[in-house]
PDB file of N, CA and C in Angstrom:
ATOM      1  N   UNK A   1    -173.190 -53.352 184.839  1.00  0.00           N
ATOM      2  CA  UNK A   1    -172.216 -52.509 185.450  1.00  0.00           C
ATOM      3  C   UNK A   1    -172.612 -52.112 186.875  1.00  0.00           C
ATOM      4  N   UNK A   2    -174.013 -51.944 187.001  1.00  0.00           N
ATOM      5  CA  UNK A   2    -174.319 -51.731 188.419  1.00  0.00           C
ATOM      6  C   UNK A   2    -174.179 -52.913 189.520  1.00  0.00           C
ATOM      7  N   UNK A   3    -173.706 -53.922 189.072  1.00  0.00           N
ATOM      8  CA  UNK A   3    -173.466 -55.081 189.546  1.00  0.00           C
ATOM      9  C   UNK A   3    -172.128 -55.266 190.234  1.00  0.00           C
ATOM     10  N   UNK A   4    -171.535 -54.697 189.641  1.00  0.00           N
ATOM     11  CA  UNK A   4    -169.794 -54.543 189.729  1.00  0.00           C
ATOM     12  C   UNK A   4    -169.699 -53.382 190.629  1.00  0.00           C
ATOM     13  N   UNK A   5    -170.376 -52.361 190.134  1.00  0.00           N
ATOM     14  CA  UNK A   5    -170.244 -50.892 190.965  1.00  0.00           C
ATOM     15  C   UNK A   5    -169.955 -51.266 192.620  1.00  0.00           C
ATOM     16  N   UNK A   6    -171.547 -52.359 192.720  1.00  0.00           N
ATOM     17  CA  UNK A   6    -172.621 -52.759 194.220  1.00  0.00           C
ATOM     18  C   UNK A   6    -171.732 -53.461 194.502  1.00  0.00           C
ATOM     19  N   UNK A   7    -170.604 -54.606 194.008  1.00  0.00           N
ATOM     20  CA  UNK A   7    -169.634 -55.636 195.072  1.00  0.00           C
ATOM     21  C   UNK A   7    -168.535 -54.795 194.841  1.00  0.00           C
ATOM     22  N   UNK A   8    -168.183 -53.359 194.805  1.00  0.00           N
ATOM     23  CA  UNK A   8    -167.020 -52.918 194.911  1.00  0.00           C
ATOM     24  C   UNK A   8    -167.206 -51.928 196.099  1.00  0.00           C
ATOM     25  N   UNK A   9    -168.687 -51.619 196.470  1.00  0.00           N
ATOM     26  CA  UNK A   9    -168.857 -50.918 197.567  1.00  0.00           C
ATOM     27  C   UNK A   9    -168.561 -51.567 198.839  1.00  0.00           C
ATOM     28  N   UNK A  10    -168.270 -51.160 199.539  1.00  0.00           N
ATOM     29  CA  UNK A  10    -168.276 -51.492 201.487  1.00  0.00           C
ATOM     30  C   UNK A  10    -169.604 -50.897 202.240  1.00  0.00           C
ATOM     31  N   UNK A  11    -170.019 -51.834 202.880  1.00  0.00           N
ATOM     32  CA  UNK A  11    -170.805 -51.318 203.547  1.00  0.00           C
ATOM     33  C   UNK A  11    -170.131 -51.162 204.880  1.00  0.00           C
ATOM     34  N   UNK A  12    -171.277 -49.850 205.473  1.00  0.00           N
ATOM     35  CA  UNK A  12    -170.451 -49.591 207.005  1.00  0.00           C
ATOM     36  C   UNK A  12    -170.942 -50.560 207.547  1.00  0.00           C
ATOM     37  N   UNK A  13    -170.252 -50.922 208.582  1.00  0.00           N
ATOM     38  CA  UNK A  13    -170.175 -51.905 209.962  1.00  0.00           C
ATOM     39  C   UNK A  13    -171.408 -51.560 210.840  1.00  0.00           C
ATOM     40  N   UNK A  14    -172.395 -52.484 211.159  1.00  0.00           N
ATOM     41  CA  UNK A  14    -173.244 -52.283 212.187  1.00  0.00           C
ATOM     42  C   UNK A  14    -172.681 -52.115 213.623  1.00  0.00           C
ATOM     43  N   UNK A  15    -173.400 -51.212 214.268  1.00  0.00           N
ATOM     44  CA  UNK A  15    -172.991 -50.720 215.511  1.00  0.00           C
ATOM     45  C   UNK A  15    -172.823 -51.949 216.347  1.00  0.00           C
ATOM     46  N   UNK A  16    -173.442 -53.066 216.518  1.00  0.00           N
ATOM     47  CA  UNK A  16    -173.323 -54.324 217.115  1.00  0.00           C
ATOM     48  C   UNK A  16    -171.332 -54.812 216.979  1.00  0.00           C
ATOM     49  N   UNK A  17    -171.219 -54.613 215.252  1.00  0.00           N
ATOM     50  CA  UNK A  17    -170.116 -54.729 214.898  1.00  0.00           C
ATOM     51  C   UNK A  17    -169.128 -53.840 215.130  1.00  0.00           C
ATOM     52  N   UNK A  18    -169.045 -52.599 215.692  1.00  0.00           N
ATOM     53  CA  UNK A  18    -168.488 -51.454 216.286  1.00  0.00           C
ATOM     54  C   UNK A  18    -168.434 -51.743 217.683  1.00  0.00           C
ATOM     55  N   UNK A  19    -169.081 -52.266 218.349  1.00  0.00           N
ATOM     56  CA  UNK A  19    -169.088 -52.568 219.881  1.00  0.00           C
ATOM     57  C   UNK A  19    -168.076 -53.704 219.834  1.00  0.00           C
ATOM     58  N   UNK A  20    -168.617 -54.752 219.133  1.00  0.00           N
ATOM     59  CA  UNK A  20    -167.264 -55.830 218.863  1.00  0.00           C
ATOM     60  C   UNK A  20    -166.030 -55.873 218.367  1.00  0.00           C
ATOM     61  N   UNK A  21    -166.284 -55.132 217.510  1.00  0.00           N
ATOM     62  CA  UNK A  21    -164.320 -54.484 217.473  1.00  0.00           C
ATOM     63  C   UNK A  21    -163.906 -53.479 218.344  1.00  0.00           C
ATOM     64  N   UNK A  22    -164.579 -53.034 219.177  1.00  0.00           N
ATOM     65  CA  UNK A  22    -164.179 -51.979 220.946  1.00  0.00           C
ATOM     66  C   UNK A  22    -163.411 -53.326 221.494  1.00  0.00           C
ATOM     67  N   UNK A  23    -164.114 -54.364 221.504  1.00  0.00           N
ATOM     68  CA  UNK A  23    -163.925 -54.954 222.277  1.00  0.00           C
ATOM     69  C   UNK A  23    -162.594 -55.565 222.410  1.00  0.00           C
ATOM     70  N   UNK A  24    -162.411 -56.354 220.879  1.00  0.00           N
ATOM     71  CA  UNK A  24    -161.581 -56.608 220.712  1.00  0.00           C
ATOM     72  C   UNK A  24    -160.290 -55.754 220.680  1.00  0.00           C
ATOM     73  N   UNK A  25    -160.251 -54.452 220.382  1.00  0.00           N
ATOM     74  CA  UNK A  25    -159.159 -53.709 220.697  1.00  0.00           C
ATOM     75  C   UNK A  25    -159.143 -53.741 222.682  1.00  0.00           C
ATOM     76  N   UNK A  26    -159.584 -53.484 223.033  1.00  0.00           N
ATOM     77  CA  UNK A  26    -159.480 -53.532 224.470  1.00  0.00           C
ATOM     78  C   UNK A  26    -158.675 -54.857 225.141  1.00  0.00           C
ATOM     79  N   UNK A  27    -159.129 -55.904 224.295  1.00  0.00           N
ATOM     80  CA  UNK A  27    -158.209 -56.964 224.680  1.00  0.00           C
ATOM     81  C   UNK A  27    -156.672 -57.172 224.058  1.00  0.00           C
ATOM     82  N   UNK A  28    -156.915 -56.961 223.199  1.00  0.00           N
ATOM     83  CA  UNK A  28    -155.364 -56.168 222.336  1.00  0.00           C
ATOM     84  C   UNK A  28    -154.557 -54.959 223.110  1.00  0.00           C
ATOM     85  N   UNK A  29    -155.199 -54.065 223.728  1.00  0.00           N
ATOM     86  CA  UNK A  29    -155.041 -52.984 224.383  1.00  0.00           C
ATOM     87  C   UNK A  29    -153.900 -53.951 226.045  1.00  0.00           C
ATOM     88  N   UNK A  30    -154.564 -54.619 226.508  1.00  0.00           N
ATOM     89  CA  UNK A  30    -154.603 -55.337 227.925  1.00  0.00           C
ATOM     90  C   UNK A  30    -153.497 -56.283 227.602  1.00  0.00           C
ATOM     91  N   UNK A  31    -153.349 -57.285 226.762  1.00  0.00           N
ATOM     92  CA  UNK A  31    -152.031 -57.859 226.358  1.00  0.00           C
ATOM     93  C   UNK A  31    -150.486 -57.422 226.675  1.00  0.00           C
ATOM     94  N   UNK A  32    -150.097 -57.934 227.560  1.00  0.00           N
ATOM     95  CA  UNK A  32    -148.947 -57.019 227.970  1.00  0.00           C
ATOM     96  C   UNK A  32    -147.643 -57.363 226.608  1.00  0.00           C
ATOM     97  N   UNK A  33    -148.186 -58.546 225.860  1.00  0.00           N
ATOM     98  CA  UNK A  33    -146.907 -58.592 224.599  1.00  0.00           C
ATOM     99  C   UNK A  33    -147.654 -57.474 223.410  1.00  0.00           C
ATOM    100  N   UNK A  34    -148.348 -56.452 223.766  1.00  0.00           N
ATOM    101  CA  UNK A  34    -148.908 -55.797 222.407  1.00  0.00           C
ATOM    102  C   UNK A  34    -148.184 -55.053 222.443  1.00  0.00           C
ATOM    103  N   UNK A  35    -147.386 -54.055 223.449  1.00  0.00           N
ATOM    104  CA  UNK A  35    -146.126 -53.280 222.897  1.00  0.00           C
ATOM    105  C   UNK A  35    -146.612 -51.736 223.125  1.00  0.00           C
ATOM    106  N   UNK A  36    -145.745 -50.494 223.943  1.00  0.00           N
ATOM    107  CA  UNK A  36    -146.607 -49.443 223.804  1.00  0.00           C
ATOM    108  C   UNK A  36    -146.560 -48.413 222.913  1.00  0.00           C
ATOM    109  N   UNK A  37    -146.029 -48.555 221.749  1.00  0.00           N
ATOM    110  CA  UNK A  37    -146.274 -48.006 220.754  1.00  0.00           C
ATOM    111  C   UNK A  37    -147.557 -48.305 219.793  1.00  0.00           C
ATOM    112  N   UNK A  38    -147.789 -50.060 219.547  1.00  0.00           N
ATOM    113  CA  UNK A  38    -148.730 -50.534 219.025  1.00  0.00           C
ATOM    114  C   UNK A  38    -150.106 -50.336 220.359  1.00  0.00           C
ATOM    115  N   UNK A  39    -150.591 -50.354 221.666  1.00  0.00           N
ATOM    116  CA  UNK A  39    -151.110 -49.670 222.538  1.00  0.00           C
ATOM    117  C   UNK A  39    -152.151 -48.606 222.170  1.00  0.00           C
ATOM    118  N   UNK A  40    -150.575 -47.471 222.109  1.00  0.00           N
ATOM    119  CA  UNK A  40    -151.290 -46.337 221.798  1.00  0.00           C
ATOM    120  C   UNK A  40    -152.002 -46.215 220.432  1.00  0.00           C
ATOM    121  N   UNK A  41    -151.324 -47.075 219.468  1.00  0.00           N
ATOM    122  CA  UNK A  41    -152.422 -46.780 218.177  1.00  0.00           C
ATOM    123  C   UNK A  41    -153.767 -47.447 218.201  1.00  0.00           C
ATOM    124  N   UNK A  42    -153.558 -48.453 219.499  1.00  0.00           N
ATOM    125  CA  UNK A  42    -154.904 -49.073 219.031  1.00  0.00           C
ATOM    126  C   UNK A  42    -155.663 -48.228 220.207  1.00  0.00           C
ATOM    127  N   UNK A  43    -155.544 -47.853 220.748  1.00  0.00           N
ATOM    128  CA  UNK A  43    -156.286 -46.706 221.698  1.00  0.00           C
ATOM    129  C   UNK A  43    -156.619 -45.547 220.683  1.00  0.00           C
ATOM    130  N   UNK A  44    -156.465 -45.025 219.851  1.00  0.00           N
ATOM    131  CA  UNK A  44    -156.511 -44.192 219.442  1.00  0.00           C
ATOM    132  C   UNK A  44    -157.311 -44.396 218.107  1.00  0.00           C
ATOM    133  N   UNK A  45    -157.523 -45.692 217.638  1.00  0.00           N
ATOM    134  CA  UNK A  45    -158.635 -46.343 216.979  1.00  0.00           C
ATOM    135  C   UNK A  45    -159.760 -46.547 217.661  1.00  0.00           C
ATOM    136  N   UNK A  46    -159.723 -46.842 218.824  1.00  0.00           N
ATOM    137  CA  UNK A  46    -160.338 -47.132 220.298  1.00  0.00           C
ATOM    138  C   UNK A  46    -161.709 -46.103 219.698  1.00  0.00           C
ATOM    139  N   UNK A  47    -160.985 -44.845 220.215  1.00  0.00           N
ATOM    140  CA  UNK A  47    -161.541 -43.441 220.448  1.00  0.00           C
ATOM    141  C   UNK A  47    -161.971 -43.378 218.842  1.00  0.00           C
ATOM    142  N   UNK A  48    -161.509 -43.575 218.185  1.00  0.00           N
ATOM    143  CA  UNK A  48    -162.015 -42.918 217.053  1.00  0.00           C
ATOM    144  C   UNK A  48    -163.505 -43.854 216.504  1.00  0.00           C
ATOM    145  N   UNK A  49    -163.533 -45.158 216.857  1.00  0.00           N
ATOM    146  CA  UNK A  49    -164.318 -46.465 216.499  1.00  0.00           C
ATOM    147  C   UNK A  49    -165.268 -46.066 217.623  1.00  0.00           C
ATOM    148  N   UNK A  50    -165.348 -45.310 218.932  1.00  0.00           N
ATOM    149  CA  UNK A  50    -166.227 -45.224 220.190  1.00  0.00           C
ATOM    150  C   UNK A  50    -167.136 -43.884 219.683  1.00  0.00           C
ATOM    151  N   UNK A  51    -166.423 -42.906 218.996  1.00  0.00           N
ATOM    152  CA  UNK A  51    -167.096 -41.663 218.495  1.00  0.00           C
ATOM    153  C   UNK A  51    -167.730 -42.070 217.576  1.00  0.00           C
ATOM    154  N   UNK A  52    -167.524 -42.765 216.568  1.00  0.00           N
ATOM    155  CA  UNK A  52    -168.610 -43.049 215.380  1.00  0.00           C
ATOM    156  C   UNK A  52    -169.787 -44.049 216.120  1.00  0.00           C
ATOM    157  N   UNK A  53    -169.760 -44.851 217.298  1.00  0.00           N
ATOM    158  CA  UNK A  53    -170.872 -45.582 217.892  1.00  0.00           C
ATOM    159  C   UNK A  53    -171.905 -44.362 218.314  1.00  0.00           C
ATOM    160  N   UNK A  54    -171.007 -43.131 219.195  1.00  0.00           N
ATOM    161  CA  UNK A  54    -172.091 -42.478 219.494  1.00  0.00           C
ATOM    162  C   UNK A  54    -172.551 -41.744 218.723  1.00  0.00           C
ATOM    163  N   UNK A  55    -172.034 -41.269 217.350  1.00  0.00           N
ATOM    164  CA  UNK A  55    -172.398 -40.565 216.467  1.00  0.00           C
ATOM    165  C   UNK A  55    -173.764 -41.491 215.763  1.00  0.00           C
ATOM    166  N   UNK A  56    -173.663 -42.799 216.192  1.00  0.00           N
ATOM    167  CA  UNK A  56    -174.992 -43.478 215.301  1.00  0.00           C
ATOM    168  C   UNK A  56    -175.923 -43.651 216.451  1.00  0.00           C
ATOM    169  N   UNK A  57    -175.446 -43.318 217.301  1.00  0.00           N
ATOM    170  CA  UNK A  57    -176.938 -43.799 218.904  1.00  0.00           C
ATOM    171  C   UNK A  57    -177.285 -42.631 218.663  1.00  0.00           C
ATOM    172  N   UNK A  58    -176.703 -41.334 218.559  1.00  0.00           N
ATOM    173  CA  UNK A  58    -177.403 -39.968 218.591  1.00  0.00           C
ATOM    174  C   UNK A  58    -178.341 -39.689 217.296  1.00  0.00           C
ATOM    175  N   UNK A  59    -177.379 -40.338 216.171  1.00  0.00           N
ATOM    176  CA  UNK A  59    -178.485 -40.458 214.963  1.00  0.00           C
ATOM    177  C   UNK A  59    -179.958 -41.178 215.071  1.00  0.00           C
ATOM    178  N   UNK A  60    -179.461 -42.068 215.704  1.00  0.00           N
ATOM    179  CA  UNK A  60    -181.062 -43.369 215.880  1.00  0.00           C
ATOM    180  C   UNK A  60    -181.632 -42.679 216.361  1.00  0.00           C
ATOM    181  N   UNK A  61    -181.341 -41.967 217.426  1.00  0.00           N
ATOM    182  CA  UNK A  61    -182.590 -41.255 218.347  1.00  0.00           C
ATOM    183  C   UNK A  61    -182.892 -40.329 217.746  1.00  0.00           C
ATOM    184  N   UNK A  62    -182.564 -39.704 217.240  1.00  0.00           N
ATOM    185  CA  UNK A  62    -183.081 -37.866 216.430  1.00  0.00           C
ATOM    186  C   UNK A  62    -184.197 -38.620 215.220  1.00  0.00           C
ATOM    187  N   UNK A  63    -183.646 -39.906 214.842  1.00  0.00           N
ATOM    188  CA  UNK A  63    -185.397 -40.524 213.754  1.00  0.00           C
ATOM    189  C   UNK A  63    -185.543 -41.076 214.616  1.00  0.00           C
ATOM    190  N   UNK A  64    -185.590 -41.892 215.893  1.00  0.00           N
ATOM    191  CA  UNK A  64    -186.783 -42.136 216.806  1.00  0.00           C
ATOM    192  C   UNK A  64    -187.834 -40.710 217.070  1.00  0.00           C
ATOM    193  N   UNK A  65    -187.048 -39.542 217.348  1.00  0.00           N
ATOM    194  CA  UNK A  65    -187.933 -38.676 218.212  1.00  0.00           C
ATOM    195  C   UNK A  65    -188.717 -37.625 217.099  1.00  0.00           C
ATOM    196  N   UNK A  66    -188.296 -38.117 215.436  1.00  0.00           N
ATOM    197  CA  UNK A  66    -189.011 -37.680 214.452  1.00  0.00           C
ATOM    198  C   UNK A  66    -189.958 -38.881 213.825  1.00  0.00           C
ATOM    199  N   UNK A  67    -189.736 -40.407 214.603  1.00  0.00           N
ATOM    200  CA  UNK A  67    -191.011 -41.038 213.702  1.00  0.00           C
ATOM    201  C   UNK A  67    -191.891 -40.949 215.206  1.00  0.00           C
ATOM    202  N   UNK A  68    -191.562 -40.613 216.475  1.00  0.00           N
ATOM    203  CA  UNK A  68    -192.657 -40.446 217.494  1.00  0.00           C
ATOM    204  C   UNK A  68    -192.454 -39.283 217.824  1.00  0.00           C
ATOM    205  N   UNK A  69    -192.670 -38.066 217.849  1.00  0.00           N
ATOM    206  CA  UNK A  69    -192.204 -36.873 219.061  1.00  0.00           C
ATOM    207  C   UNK A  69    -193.053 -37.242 219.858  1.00  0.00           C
ATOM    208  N   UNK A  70    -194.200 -37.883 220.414  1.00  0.00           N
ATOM    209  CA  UNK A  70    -194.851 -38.001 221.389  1.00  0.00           C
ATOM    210  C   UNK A  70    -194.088 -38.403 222.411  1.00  0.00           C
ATOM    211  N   UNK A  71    -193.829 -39.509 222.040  1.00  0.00           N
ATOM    212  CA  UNK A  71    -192.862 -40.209 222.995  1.00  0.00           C
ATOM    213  C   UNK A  71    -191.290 -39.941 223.706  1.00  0.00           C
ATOM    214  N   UNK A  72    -191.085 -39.072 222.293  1.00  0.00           N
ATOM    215  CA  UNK A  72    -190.056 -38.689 222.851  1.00  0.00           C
ATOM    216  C   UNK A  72    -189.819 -37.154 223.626  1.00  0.00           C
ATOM    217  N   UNK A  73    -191.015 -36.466 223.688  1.00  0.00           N
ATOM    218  CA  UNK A  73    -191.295 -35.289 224.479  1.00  0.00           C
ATOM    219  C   UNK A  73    -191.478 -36.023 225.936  1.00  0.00           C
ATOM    220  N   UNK A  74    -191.711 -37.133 225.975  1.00  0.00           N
ATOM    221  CA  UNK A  74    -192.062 -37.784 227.124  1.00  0.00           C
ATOM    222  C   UNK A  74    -191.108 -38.304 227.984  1.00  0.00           C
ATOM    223  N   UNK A  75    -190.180 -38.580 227.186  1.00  0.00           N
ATOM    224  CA  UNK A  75    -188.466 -38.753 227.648  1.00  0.00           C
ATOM    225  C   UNK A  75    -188.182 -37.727 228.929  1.00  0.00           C
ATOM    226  N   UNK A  76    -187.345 -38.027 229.788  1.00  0.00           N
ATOM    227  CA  UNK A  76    -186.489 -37.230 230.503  1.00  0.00           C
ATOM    228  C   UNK A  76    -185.690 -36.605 229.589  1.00  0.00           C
ATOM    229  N   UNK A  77    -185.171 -35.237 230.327  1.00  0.00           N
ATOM    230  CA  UNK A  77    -184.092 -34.722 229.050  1.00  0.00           C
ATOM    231  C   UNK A  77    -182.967 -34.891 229.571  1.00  0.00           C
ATOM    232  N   UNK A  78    -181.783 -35.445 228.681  1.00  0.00           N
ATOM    233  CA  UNK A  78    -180.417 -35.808 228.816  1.00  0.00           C
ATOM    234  C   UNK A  78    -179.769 -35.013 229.521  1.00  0.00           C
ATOM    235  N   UNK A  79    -179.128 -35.966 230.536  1.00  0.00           N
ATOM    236  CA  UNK A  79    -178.266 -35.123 231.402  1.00  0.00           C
ATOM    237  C   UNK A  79    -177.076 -34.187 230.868  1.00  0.00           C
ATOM    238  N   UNK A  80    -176.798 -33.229 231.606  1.00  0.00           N
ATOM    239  CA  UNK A  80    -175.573 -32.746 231.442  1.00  0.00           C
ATOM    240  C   UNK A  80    -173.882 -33.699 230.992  1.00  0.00           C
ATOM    241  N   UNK A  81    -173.502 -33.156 230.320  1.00  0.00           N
ATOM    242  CA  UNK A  81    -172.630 -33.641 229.433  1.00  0.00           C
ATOM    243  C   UNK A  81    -171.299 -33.587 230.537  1.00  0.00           C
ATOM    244  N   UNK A  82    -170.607 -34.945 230.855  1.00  0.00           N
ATOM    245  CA  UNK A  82    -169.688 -34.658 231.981  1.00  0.00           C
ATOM    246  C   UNK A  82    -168.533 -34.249 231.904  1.00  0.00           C
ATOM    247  N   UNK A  83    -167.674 -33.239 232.165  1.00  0.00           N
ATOM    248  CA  UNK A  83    -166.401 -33.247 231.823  1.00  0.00           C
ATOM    249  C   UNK A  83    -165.949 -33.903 231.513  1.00  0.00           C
ATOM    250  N   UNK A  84    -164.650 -33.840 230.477  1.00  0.00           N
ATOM    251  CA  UNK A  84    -164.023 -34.270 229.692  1.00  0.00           C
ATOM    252  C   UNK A  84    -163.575 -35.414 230.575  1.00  0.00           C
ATOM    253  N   UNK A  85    -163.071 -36.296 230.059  1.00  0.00           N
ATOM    254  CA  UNK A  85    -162.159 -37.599 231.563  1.00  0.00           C
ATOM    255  C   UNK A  85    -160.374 -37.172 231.000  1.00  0.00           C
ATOM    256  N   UNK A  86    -159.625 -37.259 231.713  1.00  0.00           N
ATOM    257  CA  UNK A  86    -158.609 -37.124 231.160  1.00  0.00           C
ATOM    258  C   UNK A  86    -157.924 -38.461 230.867  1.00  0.00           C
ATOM    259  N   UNK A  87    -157.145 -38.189 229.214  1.00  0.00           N
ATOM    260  CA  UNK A  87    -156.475 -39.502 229.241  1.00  0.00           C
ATOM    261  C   UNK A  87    -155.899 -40.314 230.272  1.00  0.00           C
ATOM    262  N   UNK A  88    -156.043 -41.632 229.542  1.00  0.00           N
ATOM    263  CA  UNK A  88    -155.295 -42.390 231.181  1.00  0.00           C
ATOM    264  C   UNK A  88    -153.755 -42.290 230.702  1.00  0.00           C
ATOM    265  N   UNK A  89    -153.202 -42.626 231.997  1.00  0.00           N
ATOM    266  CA  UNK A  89    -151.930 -42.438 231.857  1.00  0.00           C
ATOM    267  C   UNK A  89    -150.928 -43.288 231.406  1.00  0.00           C
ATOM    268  N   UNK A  90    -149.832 -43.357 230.540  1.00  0.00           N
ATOM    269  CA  UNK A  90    -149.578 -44.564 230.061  1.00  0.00           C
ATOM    270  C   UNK A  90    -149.111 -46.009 231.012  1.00  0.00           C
ATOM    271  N   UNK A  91    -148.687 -45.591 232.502  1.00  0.00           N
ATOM    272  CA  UNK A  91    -148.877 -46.888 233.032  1.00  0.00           C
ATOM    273  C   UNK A  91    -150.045 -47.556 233.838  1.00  0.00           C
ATOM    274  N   UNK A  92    -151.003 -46.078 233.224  1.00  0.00           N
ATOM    275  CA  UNK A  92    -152.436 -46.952 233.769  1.00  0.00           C
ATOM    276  C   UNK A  92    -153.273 -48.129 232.697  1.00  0.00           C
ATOM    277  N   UNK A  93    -152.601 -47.832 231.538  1.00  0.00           N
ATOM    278  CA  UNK A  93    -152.950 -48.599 230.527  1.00  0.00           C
ATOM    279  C   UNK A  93    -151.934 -50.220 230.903  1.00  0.00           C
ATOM    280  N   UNK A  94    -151.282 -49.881 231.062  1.00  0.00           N
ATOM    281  CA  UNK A  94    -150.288 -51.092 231.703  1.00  0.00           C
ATOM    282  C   UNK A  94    -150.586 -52.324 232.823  1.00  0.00           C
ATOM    283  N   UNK A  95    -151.471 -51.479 233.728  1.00  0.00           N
ATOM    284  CA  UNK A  95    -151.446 -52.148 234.820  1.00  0.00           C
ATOM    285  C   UNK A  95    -150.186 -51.853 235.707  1.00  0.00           C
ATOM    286  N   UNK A  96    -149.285 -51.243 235.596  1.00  0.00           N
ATOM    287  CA  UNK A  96    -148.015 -50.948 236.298  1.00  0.00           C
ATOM    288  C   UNK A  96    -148.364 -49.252 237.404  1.00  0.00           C
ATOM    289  N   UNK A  97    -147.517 -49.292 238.607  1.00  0.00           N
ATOM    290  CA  UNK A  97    -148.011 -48.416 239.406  1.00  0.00           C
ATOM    291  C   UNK A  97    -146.507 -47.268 239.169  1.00  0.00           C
ATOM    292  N   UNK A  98    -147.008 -46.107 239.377  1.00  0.00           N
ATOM    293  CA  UNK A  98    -146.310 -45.172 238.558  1.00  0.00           C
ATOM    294  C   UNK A  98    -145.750 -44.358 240.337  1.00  0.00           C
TER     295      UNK A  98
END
């Protein structure tokens, strides 16, 4: 039964594999036959698929800087966090001048 349990699970997507489906939405995104309703949803997967990347770079590093604190006291400390960017605008997603 634990056999069945283990091929009914999903494993999460490696971050390699999170960068590559960015990607691919971005080119989906750029397609001028993708449509701007379909656009905005995939922008909005975009963002949601870009937050879970940094949610796992921030994880990696917090057990990097607990299997070394040496090293990682040695680090520069992270810059200031930059204002927000504001959405782009929908005919900047276009390529069209507004």
């Amino acid at each position: 039964m634990a056999a069945s349990r283990k091929s009914q699970q999903t494993t999460a997507p490696t971050i390699e594999e999170l960068i590559q489906h960015l990607e691919e939405l971005t080119g989906q995104i750029e397609n001028p036959e993708t449509g701007l309703e379909n656009s905005i949803a995939l922008y909005e997967e975009g963002l949601s698929v870009a937050g879970e990347c940094r949610k796992r770079l921030q994880d990696t590093r917090k057990k990097l800087e607990t299997i070394n604190p040496d090293q990682a006291a040695a680090q520069p400390e992270k810059p200031a966090k930059p204002a927000k960017p504001e959405p782009p605008k929908p005919a900047d997603l276009f390529g069209m001048e507004s």
